[in-house]
Protein backbone atom coordinates (compact mmCIF):
# COMPACT_ATOMS: atom_id res chain seq x y z
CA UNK A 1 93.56 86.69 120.66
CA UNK A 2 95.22 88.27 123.08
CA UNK A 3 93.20 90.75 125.17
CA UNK A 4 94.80 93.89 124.39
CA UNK A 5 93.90 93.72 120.26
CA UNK A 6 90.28 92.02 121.43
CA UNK A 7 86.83 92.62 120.13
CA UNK A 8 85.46 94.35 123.06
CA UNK A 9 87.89 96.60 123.11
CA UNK A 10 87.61 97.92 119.38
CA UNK A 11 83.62 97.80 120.30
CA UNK A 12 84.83 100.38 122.98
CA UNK A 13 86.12 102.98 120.43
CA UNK A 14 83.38 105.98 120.59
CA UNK A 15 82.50 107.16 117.32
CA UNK A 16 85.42 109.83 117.11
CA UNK A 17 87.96 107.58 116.76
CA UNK A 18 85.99 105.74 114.06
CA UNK A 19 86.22 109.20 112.52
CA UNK A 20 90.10 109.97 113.24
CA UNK A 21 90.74 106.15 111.45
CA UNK A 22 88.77 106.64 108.13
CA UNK A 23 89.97 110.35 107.80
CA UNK A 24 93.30 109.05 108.57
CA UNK A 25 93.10 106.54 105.84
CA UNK A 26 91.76 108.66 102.89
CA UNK A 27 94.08 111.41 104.04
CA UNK A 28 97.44 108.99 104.12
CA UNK A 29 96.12 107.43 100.71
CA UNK A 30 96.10 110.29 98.59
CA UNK A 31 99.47 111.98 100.20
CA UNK A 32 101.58 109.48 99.45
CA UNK A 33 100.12 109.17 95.87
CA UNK A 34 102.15 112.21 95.38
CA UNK A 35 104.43 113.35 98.55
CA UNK A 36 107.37 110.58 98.18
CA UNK A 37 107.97 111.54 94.38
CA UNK A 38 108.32 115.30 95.30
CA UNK A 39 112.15 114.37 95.44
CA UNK A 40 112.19 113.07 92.10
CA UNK A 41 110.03 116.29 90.82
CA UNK A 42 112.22 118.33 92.08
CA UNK A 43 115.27 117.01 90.79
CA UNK A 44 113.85 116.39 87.26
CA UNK A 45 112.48 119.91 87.20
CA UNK A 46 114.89 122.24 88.36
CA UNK A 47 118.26 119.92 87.80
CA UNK A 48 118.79 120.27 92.13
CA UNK A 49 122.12 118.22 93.73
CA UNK A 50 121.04 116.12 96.25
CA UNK A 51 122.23 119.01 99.30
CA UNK A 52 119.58 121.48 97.62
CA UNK A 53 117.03 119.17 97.26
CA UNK A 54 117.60 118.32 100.91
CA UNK A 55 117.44 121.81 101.61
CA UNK A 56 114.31 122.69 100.44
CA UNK A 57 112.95 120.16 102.15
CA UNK A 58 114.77 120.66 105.40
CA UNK A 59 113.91 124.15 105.72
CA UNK A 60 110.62 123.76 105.38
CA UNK A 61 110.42 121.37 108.16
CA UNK A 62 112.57 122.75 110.87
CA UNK A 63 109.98 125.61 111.13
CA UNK A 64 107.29 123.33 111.69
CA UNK A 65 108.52 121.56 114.18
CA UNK A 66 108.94 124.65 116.64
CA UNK A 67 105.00 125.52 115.87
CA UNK A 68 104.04 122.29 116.21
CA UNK A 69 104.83 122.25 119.98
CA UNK A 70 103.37 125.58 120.81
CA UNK A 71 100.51 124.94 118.87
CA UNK A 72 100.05 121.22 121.00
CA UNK A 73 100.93 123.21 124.32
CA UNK A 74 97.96 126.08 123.19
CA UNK A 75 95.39 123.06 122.24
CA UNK A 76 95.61 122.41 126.34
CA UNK A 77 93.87 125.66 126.96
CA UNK A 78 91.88 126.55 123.67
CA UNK A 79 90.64 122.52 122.84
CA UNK A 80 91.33 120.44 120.60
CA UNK A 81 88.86 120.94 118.02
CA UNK A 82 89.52 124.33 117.41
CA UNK A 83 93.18 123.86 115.86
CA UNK A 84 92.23 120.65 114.11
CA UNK A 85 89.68 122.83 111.80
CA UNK A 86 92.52 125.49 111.28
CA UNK A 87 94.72 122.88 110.94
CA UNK A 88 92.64 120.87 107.83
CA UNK A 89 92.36 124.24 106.30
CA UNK A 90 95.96 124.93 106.71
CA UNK A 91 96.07 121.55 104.84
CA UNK A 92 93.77 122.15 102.28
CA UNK A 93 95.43 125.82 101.10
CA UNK A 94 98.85 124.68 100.89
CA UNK A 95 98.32 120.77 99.21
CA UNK A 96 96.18 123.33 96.59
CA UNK A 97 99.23 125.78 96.01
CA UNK A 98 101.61 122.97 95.57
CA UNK A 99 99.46 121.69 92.51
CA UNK A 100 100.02 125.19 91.31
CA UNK A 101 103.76 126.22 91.75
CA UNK A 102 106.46 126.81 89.30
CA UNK A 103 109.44 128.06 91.24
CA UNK A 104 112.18 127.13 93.85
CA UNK A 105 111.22 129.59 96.29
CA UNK A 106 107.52 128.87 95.72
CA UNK A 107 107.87 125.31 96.73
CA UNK A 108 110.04 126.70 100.03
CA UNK A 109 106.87 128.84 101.12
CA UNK A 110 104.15 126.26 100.24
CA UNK A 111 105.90 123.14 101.44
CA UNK A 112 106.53 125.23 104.89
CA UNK A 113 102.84 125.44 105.11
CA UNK A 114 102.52 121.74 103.79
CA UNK A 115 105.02 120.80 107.15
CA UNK A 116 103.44 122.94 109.64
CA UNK A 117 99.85 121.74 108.97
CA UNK A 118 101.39 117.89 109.01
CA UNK A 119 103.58 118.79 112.14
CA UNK A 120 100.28 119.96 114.12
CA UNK A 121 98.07 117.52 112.99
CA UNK A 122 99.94 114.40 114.17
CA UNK A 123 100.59 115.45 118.28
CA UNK A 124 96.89 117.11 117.81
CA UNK A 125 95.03 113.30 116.90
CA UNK A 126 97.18 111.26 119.51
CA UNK A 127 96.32 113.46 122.29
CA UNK A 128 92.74 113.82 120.83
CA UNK A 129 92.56 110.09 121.09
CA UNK A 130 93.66 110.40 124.82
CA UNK A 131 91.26 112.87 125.75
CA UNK A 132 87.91 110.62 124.60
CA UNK A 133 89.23 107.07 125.15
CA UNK A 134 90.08 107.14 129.08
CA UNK A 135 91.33 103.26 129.70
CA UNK A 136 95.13 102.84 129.14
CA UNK A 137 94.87 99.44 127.34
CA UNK A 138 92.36 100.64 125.06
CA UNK A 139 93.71 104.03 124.32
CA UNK A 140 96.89 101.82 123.34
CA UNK A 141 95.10 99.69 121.09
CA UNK A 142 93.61 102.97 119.57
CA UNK A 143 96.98 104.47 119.31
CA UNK A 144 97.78 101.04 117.20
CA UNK A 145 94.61 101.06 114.71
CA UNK A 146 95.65 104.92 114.22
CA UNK A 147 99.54 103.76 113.12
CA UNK A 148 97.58 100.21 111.03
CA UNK A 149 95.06 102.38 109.10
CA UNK A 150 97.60 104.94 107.89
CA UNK A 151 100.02 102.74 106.33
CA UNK A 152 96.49 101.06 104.68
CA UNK A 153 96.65 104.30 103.27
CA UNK A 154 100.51 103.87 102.80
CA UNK A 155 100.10 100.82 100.82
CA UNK A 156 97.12 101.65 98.73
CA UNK A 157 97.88 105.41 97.92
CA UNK A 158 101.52 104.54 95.77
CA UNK A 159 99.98 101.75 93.96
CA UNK A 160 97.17 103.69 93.22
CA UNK A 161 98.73 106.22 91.71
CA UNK A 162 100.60 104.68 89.65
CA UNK A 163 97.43 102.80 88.37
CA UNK A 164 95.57 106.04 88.04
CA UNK A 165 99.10 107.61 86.15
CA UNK A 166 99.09 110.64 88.88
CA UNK A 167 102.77 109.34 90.29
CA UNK A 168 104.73 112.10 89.86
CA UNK A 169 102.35 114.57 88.66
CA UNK A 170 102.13 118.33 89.95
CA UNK A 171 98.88 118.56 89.59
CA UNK A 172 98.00 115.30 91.99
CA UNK A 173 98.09 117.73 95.01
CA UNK A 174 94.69 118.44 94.12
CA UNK A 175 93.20 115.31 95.44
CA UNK A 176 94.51 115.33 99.39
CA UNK A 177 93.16 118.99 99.24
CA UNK A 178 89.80 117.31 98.81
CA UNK A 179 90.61 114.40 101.05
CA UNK A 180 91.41 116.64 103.57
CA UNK A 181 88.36 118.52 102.93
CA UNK A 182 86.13 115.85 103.21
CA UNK A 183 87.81 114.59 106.33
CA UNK A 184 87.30 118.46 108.07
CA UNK A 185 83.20 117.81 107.13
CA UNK A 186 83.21 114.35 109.23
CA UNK A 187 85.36 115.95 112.11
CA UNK A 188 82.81 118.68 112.02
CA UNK A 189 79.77 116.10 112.58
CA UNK A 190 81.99 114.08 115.04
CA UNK A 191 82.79 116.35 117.27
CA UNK A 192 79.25 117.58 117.38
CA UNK A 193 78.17 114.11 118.35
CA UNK A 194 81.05 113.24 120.63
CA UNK A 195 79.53 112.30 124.18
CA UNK A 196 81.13 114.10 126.97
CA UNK A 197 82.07 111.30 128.84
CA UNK A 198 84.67 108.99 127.93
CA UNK A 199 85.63 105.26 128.88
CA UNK A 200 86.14 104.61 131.94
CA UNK A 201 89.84 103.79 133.30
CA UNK A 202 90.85 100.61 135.10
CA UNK A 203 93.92 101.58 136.02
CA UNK A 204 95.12 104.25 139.45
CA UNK A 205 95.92 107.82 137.68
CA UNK A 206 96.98 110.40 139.32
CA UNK A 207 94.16 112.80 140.62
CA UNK A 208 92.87 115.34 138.49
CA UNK A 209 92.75 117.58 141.36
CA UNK A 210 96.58 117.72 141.68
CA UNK A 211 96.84 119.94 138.25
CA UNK A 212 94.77 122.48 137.35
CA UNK A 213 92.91 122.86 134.72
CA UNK A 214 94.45 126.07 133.45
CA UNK A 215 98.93 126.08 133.25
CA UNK A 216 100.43 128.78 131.69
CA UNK A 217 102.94 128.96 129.19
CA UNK A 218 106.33 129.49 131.79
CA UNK A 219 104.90 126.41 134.18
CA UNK A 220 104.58 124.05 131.40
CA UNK A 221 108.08 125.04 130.15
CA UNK A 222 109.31 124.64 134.05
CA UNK A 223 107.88 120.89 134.05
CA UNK A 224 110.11 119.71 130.60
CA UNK A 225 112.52 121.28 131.72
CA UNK A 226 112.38 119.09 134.43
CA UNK A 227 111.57 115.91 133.02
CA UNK A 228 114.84 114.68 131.82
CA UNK A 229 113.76 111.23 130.83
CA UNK A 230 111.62 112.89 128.60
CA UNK A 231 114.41 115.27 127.57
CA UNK A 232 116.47 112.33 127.10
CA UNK A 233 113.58 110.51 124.95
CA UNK A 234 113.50 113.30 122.56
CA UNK A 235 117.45 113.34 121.74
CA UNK A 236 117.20 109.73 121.38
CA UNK A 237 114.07 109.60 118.99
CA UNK A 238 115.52 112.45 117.03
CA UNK A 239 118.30 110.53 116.00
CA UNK A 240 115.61 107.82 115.29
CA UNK A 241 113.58 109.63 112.89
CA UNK A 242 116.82 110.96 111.11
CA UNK A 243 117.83 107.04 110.58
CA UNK A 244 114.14 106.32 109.41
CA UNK A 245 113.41 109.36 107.13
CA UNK A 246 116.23 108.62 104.83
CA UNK A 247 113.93 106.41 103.48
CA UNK A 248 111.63 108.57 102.16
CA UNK A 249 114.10 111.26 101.17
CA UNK A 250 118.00 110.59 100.42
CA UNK A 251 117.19 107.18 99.68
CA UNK A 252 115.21 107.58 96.65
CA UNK A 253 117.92 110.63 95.91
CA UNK A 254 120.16 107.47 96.11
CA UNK A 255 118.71 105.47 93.77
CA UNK A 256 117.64 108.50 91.47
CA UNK A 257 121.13 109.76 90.97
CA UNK A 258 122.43 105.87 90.45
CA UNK A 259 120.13 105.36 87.56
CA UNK A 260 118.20 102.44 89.27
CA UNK A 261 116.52 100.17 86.76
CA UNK A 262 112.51 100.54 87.02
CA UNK A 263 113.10 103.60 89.50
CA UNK A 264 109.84 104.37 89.61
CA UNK A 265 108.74 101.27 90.25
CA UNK A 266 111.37 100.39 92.51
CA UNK A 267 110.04 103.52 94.47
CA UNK A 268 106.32 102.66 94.85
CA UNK A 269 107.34 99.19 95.30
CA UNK A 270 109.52 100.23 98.55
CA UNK A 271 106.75 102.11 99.40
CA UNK A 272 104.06 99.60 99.07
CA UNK A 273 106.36 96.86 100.84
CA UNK A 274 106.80 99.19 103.81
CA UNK A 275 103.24 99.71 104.43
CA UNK A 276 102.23 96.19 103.83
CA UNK A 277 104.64 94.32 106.27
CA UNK A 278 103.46 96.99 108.81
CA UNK A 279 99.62 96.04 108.02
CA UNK A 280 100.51 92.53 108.26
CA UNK A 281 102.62 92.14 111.04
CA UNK A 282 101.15 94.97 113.29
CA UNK A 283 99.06 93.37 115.38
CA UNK A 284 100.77 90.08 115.58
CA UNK A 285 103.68 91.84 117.17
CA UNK A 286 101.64 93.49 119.45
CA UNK A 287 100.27 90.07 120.63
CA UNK A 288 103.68 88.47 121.08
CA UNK A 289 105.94 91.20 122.45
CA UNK A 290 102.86 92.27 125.10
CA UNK A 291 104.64 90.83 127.75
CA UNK A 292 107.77 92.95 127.41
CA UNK A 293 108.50 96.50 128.65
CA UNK A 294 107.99 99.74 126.24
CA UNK A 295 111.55 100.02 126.71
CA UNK A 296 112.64 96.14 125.39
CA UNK A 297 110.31 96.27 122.42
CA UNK A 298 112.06 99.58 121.40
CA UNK A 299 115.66 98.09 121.68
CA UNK A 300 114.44 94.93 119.62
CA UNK A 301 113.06 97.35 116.96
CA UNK A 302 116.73 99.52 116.84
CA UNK A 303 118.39 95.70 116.78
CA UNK A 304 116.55 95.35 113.27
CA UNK A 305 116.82 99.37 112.70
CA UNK A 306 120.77 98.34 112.55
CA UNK A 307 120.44 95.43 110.57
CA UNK A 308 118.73 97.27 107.89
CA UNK A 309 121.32 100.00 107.84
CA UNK A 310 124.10 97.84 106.92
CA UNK A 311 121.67 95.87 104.56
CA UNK A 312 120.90 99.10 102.52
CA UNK A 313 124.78 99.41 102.91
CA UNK A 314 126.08 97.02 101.11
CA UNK A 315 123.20 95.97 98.21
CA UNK A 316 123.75 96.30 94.99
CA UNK A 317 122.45 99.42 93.01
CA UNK A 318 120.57 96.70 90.40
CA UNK A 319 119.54 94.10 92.85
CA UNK A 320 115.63 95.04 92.58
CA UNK A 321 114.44 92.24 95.33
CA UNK A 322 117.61 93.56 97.49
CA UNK A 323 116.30 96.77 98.48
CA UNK A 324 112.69 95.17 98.88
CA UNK A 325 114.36 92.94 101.51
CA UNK A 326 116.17 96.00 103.27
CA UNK A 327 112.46 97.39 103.39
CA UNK A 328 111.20 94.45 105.13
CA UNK A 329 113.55 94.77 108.05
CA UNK A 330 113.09 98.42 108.40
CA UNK A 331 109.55 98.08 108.31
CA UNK A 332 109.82 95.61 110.66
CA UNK A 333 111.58 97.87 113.13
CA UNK A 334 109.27 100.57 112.61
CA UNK A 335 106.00 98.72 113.27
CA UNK A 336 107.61 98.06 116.88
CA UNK A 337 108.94 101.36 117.01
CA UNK A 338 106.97 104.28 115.92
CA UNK A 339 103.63 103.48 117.87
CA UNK A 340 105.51 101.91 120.81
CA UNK A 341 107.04 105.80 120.63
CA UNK A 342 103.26 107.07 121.24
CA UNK A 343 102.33 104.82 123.82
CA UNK A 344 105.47 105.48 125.70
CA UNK A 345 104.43 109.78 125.73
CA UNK A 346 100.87 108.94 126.57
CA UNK A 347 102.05 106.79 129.67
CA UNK A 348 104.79 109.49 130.87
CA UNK A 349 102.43 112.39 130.10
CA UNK A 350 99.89 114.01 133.04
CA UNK A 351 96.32 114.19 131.74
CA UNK A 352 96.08 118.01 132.00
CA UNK A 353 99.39 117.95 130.02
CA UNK A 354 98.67 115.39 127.59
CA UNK A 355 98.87 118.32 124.54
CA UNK A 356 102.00 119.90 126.05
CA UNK A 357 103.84 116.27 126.12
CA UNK A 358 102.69 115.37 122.31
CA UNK A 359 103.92 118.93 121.39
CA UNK A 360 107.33 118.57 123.14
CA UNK A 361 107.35 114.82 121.67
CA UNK A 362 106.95 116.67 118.42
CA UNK A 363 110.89 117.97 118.18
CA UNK A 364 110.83 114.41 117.03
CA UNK A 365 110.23 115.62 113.63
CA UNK A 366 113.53 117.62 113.91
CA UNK A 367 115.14 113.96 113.12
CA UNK A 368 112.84 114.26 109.53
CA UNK A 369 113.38 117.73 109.32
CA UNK A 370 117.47 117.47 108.89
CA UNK A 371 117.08 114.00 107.23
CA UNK A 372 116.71 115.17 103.44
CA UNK A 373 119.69 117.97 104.23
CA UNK A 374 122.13 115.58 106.30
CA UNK A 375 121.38 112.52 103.43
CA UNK A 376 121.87 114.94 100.93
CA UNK A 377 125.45 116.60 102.09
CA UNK A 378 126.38 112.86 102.98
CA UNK A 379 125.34 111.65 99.84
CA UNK A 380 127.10 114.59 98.11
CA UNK A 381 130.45 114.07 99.90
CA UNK A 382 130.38 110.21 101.01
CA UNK A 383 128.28 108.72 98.87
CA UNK A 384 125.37 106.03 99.68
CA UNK A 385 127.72 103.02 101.55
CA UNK A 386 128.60 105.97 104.16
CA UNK A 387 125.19 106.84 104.64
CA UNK A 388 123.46 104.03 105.98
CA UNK A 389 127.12 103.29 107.93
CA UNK A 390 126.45 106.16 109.90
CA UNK A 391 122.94 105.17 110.00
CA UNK A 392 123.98 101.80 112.09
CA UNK A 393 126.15 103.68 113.65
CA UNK A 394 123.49 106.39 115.60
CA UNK A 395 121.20 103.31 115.66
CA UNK A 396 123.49 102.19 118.57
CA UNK A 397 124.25 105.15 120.23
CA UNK A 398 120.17 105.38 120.27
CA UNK A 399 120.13 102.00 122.34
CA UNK A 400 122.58 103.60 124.42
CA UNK A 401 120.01 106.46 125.36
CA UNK A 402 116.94 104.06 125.37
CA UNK A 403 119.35 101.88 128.47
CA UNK A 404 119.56 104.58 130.84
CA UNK A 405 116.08 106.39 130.52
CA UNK A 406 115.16 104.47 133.69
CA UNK A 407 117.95 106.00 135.70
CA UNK A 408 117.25 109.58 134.49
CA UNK A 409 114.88 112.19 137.04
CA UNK A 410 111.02 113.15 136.33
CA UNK A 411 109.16 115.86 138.55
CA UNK A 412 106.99 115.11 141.24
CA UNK A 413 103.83 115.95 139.95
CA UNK A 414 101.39 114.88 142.46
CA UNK A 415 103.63 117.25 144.76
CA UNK A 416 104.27 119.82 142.43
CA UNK A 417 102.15 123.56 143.43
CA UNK A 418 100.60 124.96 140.23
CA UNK A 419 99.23 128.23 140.74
């Protein structure tokens, strides 16, 4: 195997990370037992078009995104551990409302809170992982188990559900509450056992000594401003997660408002598929696009990112095994994608900064955030064909972006004077 996915370096993980993979796995499981069929609950409860349904869950997760970066940013100064407790609380309140809510405006409020806690707790776990794994090639491979164990979850959570009858059930929310709360209890004991030193790096970073250890709010601002490959990174992984998130939201709308055969099926079954070619092929890509560029494995992931588009384009509504296909290739381009996304922040991002650069990678999630609203008024006025159309189409102009980060200017940190 090739040394980057080897033995001794899983045998290198400290006991955290064991921690941050299980949690992630029992959390992912039980959300999407219940989150991807909030769509179809919606719709089926309060008669929504596809905009308002869009809206609802747009708005919610817009304002997340914004206090998802100053809540990375603050983890720099207060710790890490501190806003991952608040965080799993956060979690834990607003999955328990959402069992509990019987109104438009209710779901607004609690599925803000739902967002904001998500939105935090993703930047919050990758630069955890950076703080207690020190080596580059294993933090990657870290970053990689993270992204394999929660589509596990992915893949077993759906299919469970359905099994267990929950799919589509209000009441279902109940269960990540306590998933959540029994992932805050190991956290607790992990941290408390964490060692204080972590692996050591084989690679040349840049000296601690050249940032402080304390930044405030206006220099950290100063440096993004700055950076505009990473400026540049965010437009073009915006537009990325807008392409990839009508998946989970104006697709099924899609295929709800068509009349699908077997819709529910159909859904867990896209959902299942998705997960499992990631599990499957993970890895394996890993090993054979190692010796390419972060960069080259992106651009081969938005080459299948297009395909798919124009796949999901032109099936036929009824063609069961057609959209299953479609999946494939999209999953495809997110297992290169989406953790190759990580990697490619942790490598740009200065140690002392490593919360500020997973918050600013956060505005990401503005892609999700206007994916249900943008599907939905597309959907509304176009109609499905045009939607995944323009879905090819932004594909490209993100391989445009991706071909000229290299020419684009970063500061000079190791001259840079931080008072």
């Amino acid at each position: 195997m090739h040394s980057d996915v080897s033995l001794a370096r899983f045998k290198q993980f400290p006991r955290l990370m064991w921690i941050l993979l299980f949690g992630s796995f029992i959390t992912r499981g039980s959300y999407y037992m219940v989150w991807p069929f909030l769509a179809v609950i919606l719709y089926e409860k309060f008669a929504l078009t596809a905009t308002e349904v869009g809206l609802v869950l747009s708005s919610a997760a817009i304002i997340s995104v914004f206090t998802s970066f100053m809540g990375s940013a603050l983890s720099d100064r207060i710790g890490r551990h501190k806003l991952m407790y608040l965080t799993g609380v956060l979690y834990i309140i607003s999955f328990s409302l959402l069992a509990q809510v019987d109104s438009v405006k209710g779901y607004v409020v609690v599925m803000t809170l739902c967002s904001i806690a998500t939105s935090l707790w993703r930047p919050l776990t990758s630069a955890t992982i950076g703080d207690i794994i020190d080596d580059p090639k294993t933090r990657e491979l870290a970053m990689q188990s993270l992204y394999f164990v929660v589509n596990v979850g992915c893949a077993v959570g759906p299919m469970l559900g359905v099994w267990l009858g929950l799919t589509g059930k209000q009441s279902s929310f109940y269960i990540t509450a306590a998933a959540f709360a029994a992932l805050l209890g190991l956290l607790f004991w992990g941290f408390r056992h964490q060692a204080c030193q972590t692996i050591p790096s084989t690679t040349e970073q840049v000296p601690d000594e050249l940032i402080p250890a304390f930044i405030s709010r206006q220099q950290i601002i100063t440096i993004l401003q700055q950076d505009k490959l990473l400026q540049c990174l965010i437009v073009a992984n915006i537009l990325c997660m807008f392409i990839y998130a009508q998946m989970d939201s104006s697709l099924i709308q899609y295929l709800t408002r068509a009349n699908a055969p077997n819709l529910l099926t159909l859904i867990s079954a896209m959902i299942f598929t998705n997960a499992l070619v990631i599990i499957s092929t993970q890895f394996l890509l890993l090993r054979l696009m190692a010796g390419y560029s972060l960069v080259h494995r992106i651009q081969f992931g938005l080459i299948l990112l297009v395909c798919s588009q124009v796949w999901l384009a032109y099936n036929p509504i009824d063609l069961f095994w057609g959209w299953i296909g479609a999946v494939i290739v999209i999953s495809l381009a997110e297992t290169i994608l989406f953790p190759t996304m990580n990697v490619h922040i942790d490598r740009l991002a200065p140690k002392h900064l490593r919360g500020a650069y997973f918050g600013a990678a956060s505005f990401y999630e503005i892609g999700f955030a206007f994916a249900p609203l943008g599907g939905g008024i597309i959907l509304d006025h176009l109609g499905g064909y045009w939607l995944f159309i323009i879905g090819a189409i932004l594909s490209l102009v993100v391989m445009y972006l991706y071909s000229i980060l290299d020419k684009l200017p970063r500061p000079d940190f190791a001259a840079m004077k931080l008072s």
